[in-house]
PDB file of N, CA and C in Angstrom:
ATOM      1  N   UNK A   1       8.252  10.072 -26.380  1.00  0.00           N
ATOM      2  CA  UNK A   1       6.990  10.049 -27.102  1.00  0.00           C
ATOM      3  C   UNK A   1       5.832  10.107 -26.098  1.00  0.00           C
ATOM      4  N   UNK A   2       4.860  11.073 -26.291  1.00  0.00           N
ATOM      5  CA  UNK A   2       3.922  11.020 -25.945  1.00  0.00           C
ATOM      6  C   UNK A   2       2.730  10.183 -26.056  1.00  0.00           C
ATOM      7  N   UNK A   3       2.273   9.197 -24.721  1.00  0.00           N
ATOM      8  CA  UNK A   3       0.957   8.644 -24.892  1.00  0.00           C
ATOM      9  C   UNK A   3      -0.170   9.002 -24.481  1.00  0.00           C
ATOM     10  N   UNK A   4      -1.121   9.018 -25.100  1.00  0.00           N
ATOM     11  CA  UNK A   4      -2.638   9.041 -24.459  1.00  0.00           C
ATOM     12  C   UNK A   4      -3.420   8.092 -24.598  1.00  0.00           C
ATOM     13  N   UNK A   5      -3.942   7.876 -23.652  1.00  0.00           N
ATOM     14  CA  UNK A   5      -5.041   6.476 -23.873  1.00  0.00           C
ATOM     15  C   UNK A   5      -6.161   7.125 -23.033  1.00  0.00           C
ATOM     16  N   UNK A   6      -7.576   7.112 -23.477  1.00  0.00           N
ATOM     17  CA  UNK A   6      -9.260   7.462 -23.622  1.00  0.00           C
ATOM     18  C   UNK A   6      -9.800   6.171 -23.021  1.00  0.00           C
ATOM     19  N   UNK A   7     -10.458   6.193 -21.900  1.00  0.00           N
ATOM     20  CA  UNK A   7     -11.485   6.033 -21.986  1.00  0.00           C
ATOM     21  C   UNK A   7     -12.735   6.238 -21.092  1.00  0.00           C
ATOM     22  N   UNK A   8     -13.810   5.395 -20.945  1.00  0.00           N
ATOM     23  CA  UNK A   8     -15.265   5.965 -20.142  1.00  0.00           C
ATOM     24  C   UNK A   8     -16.214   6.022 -21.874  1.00  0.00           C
ATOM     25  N   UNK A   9     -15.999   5.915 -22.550  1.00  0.00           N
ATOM     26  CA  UNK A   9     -17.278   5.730 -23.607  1.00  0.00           C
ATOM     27  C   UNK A   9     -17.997   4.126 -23.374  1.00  0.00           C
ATOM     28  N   UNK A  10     -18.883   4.711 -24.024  1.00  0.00           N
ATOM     29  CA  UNK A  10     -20.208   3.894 -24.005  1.00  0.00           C
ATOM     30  C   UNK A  10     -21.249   4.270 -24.498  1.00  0.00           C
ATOM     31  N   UNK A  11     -22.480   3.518 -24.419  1.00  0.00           N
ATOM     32  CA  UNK A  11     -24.160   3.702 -24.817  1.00  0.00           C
ATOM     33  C   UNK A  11     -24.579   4.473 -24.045  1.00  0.00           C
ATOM     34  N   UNK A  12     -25.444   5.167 -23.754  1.00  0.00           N
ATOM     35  CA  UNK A  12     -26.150   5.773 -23.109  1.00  0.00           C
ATOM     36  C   UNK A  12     -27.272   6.447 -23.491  1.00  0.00           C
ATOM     37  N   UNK A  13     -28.509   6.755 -22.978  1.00  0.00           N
ATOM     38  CA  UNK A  13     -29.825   7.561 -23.514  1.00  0.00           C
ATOM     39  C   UNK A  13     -29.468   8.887 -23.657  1.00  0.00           C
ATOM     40  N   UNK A  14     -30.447   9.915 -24.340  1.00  0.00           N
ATOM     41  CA  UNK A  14     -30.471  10.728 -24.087  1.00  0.00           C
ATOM     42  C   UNK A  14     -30.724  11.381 -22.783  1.00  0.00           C
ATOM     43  N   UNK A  15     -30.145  12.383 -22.737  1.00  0.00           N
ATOM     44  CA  UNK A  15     -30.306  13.032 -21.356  1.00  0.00           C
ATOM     45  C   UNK A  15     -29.084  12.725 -19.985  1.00  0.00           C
ATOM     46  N   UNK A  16     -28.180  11.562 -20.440  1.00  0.00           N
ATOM     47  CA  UNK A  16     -27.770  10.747 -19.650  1.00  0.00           C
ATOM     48  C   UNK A  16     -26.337  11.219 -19.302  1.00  0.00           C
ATOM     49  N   UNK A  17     -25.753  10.949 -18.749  1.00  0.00           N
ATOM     50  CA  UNK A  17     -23.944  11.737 -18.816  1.00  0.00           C
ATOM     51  C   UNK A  17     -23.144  10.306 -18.771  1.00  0.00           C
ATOM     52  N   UNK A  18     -21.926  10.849 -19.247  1.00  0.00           N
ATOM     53  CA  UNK A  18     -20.827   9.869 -18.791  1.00  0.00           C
ATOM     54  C   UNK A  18     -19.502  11.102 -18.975  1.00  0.00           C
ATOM     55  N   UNK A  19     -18.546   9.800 -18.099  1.00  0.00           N
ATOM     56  CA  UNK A  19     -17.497  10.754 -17.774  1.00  0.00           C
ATOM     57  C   UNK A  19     -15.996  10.349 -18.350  1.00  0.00           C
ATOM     58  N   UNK A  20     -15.599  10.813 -19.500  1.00  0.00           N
ATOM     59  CA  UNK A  20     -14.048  10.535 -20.055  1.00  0.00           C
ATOM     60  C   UNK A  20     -12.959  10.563 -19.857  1.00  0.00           C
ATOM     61  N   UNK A  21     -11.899   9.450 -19.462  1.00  0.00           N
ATOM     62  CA  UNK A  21     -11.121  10.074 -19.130  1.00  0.00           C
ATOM     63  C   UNK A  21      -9.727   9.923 -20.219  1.00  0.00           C
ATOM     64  N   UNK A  22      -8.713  10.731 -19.989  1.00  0.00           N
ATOM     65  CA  UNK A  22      -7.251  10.528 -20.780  1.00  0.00           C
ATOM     66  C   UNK A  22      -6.153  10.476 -20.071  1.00  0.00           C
ATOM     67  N   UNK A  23      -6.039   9.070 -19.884  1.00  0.00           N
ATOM     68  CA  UNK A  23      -4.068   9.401 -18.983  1.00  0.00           C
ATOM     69  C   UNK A  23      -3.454   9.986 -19.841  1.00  0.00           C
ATOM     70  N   UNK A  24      -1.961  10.967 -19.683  1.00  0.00           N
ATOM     71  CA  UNK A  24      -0.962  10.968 -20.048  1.00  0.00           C
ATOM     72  C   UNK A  24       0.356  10.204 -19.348  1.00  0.00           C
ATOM     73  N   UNK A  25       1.276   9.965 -20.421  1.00  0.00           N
ATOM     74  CA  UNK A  25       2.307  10.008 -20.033  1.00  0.00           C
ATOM     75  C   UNK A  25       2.941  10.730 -19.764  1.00  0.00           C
ATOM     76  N   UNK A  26       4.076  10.759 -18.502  1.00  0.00           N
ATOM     77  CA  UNK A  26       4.681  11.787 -17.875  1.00  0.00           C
ATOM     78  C   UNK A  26       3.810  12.815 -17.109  1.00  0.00           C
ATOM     79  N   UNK A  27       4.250  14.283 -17.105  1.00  0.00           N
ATOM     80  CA  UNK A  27       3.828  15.479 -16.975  1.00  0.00           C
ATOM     81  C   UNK A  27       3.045  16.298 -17.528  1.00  0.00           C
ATOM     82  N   UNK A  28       2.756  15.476 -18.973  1.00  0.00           N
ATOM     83  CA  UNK A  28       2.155  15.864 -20.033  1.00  0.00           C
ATOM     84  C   UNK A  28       0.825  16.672 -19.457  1.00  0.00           C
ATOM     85  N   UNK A  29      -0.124  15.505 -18.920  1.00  0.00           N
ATOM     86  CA  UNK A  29      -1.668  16.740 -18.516  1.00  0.00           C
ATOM     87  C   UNK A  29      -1.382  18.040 -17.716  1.00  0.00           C
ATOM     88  N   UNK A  30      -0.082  17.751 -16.672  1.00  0.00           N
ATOM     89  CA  UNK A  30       0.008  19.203 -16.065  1.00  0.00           C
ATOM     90  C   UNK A  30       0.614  20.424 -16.631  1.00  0.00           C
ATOM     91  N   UNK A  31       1.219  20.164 -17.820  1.00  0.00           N
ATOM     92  CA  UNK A  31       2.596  20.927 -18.292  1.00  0.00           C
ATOM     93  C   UNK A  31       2.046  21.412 -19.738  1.00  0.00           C
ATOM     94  N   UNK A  32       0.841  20.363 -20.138  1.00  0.00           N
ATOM     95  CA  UNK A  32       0.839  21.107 -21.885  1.00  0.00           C
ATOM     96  C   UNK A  32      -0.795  21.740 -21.651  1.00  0.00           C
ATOM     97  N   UNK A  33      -1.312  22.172 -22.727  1.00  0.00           N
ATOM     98  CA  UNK A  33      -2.867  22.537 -22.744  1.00  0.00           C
ATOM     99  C   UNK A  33      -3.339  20.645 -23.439  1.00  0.00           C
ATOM    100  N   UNK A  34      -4.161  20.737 -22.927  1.00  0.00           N
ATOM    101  CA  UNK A  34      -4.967  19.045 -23.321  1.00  0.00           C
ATOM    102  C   UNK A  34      -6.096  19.427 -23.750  1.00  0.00           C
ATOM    103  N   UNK A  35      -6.815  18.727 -24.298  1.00  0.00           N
ATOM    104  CA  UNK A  35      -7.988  19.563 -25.169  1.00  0.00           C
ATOM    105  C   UNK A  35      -8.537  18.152 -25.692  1.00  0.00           C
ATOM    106  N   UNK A  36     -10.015  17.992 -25.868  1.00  0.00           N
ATOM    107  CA  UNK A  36     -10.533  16.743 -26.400  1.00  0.00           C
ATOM    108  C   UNK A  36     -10.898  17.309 -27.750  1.00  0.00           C
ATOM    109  N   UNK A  37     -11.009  16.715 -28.803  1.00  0.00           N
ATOM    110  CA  UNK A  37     -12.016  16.256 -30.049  1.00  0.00           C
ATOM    111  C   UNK A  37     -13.174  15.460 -30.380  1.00  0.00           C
ATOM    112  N   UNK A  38     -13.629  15.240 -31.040  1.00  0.00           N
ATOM    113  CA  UNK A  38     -14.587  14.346 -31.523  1.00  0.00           C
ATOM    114  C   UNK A  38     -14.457  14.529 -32.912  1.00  0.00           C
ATOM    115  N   UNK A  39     -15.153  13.334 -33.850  1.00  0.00           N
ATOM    116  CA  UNK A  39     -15.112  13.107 -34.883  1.00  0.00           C
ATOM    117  C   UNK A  39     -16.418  11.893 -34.976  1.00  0.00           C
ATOM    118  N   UNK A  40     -17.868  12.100 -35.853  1.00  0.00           N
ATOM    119  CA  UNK A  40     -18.917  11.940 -35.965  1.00  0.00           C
ATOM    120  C   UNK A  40     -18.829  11.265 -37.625  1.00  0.00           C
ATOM    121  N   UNK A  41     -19.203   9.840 -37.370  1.00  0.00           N
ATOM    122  CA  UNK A  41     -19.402   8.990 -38.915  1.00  0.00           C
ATOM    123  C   UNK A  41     -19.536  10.049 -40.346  1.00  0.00           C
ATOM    124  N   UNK A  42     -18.691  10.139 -40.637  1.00  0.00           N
ATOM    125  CA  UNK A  42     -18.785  11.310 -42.107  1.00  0.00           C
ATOM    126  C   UNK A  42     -18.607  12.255 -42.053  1.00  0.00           C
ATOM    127  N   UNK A  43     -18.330  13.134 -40.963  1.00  0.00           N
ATOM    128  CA  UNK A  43     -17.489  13.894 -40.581  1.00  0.00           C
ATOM    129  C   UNK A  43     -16.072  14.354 -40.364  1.00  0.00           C
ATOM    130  N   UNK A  44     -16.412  15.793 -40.428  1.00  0.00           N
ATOM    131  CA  UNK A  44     -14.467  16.045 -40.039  1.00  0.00           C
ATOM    132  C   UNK A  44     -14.104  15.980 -38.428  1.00  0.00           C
ATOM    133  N   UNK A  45     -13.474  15.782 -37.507  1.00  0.00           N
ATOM    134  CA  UNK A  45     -12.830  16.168 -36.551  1.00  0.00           C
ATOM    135  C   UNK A  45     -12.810  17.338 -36.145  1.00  0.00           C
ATOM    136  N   UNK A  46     -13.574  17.287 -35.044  1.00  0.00           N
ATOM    137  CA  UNK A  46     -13.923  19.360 -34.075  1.00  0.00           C
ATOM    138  C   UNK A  46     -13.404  18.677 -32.878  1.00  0.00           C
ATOM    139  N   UNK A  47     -13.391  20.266 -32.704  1.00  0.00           N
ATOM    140  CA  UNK A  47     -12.652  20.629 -31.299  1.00  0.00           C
ATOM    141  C   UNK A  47     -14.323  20.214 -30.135  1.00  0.00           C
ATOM    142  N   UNK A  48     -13.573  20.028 -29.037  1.00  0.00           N
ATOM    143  CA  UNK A  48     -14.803  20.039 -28.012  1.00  0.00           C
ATOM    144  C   UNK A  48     -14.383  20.962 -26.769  1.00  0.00           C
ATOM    145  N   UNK A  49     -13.231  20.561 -26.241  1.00  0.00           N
ATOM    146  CA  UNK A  49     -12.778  21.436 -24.759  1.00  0.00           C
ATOM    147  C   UNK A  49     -11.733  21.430 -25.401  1.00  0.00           C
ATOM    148  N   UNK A  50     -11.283  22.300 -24.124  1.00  0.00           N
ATOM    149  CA  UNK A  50      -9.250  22.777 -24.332  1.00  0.00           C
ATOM    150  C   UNK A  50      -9.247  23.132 -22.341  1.00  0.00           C
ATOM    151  N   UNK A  51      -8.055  22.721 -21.954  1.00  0.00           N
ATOM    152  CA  UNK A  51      -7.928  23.280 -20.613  1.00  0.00           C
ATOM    153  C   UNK A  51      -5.904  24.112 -20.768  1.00  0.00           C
ATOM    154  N   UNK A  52      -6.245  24.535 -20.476  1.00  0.00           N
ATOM    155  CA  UNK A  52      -4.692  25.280 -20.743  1.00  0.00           C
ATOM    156  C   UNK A  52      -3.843  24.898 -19.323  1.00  0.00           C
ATOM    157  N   UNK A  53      -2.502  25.057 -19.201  1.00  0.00           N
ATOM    158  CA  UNK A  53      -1.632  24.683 -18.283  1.00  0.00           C
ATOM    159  C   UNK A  53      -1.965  25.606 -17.038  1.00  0.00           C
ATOM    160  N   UNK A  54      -2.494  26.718 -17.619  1.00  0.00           N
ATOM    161  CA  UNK A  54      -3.126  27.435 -16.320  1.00  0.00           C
ATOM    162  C   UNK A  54      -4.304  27.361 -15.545  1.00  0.00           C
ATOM    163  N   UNK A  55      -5.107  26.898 -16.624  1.00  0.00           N
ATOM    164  CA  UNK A  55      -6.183  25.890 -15.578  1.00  0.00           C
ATOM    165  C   UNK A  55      -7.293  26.892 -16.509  1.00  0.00           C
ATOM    166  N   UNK A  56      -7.071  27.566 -17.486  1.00  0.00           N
ATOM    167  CA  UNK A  56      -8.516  28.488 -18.521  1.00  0.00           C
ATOM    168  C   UNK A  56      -9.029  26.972 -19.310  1.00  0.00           C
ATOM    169  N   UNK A  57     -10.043  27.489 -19.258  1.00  0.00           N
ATOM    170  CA  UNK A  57     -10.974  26.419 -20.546  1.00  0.00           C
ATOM    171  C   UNK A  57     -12.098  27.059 -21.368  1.00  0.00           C
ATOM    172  N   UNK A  58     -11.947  26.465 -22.440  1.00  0.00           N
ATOM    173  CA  UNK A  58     -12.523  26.815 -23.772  1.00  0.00           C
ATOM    174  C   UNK A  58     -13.610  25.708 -23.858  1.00  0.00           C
ATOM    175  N   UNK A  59     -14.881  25.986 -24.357  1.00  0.00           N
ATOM    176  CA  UNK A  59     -15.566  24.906 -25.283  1.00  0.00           C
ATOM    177  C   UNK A  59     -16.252  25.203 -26.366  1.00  0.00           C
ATOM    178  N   UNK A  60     -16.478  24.253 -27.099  1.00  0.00           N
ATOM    179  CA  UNK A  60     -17.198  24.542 -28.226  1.00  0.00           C
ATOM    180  C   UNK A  60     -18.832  24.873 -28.125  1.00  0.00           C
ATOM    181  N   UNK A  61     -18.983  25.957 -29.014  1.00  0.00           N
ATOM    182  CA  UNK A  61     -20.380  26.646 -28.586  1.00  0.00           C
ATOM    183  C   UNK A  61     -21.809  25.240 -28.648  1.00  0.00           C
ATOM    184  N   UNK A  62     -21.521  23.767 -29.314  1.00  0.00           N
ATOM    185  CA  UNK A  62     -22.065  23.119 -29.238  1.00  0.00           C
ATOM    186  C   UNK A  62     -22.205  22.272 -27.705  1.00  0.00           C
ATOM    187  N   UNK A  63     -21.308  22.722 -26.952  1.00  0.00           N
ATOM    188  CA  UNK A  63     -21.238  21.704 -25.867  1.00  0.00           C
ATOM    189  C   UNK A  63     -21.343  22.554 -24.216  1.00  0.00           C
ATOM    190  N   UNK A  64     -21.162  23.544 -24.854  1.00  0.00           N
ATOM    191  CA  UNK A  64     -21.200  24.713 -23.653  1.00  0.00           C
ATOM    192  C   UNK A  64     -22.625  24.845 -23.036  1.00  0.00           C
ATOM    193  N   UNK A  65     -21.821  24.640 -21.223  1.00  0.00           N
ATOM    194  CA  UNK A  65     -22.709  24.426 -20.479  1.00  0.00           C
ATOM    195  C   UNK A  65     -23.467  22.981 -19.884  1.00  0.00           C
ATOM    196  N   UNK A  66     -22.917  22.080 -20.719  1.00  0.00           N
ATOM    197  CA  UNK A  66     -23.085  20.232 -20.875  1.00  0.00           C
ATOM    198  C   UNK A  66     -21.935  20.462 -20.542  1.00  0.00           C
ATOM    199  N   UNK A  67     -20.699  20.459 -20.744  1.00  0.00           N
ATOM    200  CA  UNK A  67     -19.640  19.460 -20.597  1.00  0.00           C
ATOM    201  C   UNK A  67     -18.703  20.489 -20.176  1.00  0.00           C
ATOM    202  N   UNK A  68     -17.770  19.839 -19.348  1.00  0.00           N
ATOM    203  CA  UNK A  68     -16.732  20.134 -18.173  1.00  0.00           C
ATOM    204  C   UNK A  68     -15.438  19.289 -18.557  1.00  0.00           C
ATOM    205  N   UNK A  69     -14.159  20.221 -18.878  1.00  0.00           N
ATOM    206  CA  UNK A  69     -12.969  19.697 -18.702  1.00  0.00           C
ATOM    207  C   UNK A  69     -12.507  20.112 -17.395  1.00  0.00           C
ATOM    208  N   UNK A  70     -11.739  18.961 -17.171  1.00  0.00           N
ATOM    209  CA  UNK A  70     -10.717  19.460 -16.207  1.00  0.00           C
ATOM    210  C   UNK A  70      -9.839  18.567 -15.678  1.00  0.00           C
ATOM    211  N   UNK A  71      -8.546  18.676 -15.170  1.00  0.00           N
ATOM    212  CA  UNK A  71      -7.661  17.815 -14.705  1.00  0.00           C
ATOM    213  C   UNK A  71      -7.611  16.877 -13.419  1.00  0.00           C
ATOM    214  N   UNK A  72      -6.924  15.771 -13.365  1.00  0.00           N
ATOM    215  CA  UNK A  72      -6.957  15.408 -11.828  1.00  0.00           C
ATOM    216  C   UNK A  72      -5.915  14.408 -11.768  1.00  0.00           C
ATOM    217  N   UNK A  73      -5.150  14.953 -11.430  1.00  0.00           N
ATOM    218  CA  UNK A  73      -3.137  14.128 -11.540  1.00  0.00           C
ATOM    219  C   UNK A  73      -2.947  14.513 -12.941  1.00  0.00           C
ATOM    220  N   UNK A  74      -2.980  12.998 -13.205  1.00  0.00           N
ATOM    221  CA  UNK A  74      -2.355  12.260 -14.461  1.00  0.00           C
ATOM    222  C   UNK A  74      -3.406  12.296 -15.765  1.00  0.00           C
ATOM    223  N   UNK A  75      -4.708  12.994 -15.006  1.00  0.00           N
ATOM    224  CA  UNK A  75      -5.286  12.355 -16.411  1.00  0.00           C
ATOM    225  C   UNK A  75      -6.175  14.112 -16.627  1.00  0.00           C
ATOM    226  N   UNK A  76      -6.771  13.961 -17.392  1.00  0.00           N
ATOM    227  CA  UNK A  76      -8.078  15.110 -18.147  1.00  0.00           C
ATOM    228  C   UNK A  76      -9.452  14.534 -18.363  1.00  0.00           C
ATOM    229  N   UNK A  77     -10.061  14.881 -17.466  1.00  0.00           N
ATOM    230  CA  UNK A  77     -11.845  14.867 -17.906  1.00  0.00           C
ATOM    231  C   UNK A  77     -12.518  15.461 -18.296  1.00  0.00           C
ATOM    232  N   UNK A  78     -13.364  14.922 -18.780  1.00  0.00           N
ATOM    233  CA  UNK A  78     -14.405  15.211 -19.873  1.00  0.00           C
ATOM    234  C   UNK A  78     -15.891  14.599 -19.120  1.00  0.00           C
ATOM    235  N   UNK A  79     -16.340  15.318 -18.468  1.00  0.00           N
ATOM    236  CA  UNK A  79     -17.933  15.366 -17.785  1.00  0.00           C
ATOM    237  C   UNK A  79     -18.731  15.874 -18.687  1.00  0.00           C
ATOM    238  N   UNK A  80     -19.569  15.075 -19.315  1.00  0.00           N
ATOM    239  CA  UNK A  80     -20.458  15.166 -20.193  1.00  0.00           C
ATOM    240  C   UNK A  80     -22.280  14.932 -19.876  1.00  0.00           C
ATOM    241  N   UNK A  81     -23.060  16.086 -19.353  1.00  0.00           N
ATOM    242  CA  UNK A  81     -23.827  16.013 -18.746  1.00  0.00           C
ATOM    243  C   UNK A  81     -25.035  16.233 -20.413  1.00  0.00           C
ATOM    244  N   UNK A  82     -26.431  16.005 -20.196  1.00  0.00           N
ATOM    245  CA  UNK A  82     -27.172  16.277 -20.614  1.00  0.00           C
ATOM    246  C   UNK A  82     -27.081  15.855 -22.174  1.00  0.00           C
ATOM    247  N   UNK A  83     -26.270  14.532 -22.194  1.00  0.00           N
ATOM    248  CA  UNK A  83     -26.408  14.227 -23.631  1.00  0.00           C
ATOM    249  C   UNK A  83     -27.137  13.879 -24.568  1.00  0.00           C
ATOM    250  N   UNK A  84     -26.453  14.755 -25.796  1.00  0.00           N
ATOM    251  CA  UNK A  84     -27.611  14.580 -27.018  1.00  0.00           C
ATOM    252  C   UNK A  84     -27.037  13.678 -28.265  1.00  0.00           C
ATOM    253  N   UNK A  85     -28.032  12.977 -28.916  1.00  0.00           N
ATOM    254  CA  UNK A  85     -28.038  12.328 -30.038  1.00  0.00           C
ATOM    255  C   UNK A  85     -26.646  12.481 -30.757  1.00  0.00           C
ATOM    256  N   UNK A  86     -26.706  13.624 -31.271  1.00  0.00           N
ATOM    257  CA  UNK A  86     -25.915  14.754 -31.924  1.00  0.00           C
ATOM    258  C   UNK A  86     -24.073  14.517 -30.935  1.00  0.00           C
ATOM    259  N   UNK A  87     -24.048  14.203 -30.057  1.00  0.00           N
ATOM    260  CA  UNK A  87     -22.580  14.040 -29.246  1.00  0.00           C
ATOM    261  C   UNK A  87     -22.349  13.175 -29.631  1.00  0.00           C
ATOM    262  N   UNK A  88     -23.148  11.883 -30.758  1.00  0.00           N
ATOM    263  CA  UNK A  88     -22.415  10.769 -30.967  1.00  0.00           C
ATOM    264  C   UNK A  88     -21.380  10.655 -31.568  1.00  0.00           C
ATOM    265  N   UNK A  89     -20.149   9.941 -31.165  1.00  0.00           N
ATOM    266  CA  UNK A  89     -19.001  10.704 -31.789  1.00  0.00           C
ATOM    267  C   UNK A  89     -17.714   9.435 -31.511  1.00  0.00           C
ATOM    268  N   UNK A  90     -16.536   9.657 -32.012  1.00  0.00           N
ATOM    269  CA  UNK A  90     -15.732   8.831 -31.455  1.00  0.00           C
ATOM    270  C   UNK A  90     -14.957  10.084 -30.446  1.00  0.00           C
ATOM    271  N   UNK A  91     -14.368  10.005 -29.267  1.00  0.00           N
ATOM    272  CA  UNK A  91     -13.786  11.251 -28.489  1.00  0.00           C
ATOM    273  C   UNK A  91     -12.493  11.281 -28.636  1.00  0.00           C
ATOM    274  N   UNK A  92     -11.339  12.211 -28.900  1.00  0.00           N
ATOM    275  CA  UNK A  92     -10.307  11.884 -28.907  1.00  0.00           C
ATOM    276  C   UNK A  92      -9.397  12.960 -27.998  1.00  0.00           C
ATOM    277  N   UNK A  93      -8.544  12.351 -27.379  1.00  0.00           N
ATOM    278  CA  UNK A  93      -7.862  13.368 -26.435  1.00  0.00           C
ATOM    279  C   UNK A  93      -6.507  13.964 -27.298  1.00  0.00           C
ATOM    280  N   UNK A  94      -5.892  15.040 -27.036  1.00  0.00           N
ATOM    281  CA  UNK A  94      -5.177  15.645 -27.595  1.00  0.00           C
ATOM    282  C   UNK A  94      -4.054  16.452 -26.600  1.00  0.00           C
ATOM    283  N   UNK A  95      -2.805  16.526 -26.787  1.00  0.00           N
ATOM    284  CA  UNK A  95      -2.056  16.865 -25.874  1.00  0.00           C
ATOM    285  C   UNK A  95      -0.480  18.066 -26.598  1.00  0.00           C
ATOM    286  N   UNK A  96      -0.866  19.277 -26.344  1.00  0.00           N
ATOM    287  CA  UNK A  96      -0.053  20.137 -27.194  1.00  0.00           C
ATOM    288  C   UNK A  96      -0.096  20.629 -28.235  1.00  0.00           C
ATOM    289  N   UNK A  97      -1.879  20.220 -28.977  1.00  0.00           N
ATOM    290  CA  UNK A  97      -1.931  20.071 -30.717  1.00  0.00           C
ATOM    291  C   UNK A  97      -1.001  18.922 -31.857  1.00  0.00           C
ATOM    292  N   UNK A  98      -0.445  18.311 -30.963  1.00  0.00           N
ATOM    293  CA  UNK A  98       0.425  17.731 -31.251  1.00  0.00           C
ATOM    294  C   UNK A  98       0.147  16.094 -31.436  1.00  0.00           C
ATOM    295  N   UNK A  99      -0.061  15.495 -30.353  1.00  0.00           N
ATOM    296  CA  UNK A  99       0.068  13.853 -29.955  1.00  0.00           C
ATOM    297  C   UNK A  99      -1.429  13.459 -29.468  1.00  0.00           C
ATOM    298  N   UNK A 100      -2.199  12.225 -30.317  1.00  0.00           N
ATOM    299  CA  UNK A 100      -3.319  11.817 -30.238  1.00  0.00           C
ATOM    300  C   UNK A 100      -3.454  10.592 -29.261  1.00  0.00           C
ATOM    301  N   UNK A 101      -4.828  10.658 -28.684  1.00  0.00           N
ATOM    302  CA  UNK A 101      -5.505   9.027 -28.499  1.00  0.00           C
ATOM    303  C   UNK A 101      -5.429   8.405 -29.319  1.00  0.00           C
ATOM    304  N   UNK A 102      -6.180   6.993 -29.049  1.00  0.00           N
ATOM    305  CA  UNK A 102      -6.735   6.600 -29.824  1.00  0.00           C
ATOM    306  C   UNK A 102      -8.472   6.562 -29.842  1.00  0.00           C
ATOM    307  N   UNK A 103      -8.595   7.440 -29.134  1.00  0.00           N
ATOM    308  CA  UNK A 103     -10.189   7.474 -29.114  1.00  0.00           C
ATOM    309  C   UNK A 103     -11.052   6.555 -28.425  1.00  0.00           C
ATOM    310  N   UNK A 104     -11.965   7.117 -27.866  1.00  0.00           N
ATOM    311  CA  UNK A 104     -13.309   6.289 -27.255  1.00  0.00           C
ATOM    312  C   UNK A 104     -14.589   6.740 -27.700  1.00  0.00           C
ATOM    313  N   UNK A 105     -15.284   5.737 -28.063  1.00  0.00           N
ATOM    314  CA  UNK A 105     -16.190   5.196 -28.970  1.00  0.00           C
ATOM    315  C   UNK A 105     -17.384   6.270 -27.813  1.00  0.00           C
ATOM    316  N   UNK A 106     -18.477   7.442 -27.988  1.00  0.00           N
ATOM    317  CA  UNK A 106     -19.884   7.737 -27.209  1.00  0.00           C
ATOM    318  C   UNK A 106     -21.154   7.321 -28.520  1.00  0.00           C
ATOM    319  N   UNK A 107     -21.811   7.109 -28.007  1.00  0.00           N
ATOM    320  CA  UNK A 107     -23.194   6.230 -28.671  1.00  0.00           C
ATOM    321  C   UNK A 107     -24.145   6.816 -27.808  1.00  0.00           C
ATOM    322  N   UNK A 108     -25.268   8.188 -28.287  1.00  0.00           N
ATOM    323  CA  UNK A 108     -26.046   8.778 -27.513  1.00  0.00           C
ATOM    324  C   UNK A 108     -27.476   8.545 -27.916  1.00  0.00           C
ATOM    325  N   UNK A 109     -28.791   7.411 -27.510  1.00  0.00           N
ATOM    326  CA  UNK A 109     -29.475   6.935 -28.215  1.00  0.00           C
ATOM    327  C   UNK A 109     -30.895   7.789 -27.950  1.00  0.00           C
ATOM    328  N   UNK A 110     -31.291   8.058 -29.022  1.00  0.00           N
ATOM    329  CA  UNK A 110     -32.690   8.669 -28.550  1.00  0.00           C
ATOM    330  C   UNK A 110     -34.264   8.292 -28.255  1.00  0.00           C
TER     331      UNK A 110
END
């Protein structure tokens, strides 16, 4: 069974960054595509990044250019520069489409 555990959330102002992280268990971050989510009070669950086993990354046209995935061992980051209101979110890491976090709480205050 696959685990992921999130974290690096917190408060922060606008304008401000913080940086997320997701261990996996095993081989998991090097071997599958890892990819974060978010999910916003009354909302559905979106995609945010994707990093593929080959090292390509995707983001969502809301975050592009702010925010940076990328790997380092064991885990997947999420560099989140220039944050807005609007990123407030719970973050959730994702591993294969398959196996979830449990999420870390971002709070972006204006």
């Amino acid at each position: 069974q696959v685990q992921l555990v999130e974290s690096g959330g917190g408060l922060v102002q606008a304008g401000e960054s913080l940086r997320l992280s997701c261990v996996g268990s095993g081989s998991v971050v090097s071997t599958t595509t890892m990819a974060w989510y978010r999910q916003a009070p009354g909302k559905q669950r979106e995609f945010v990044a994707r990093i593929r086993s080959s090292g390509t990354t995707s983001y969502a046209d809301s975050v592009k250019g702010r925010f940076t995935i990328s790997r380092d061992g064991v885990k997947v980051v999420l560099q989140m520069n220039s944050l807005k209101p609007e990123d407030t979110a719970v973050y959730y890491c994702n591993s294969g489409g398959t196996f979830w976090g449990k999420g870390t709480l971002v709070t972006v205050s204006s």
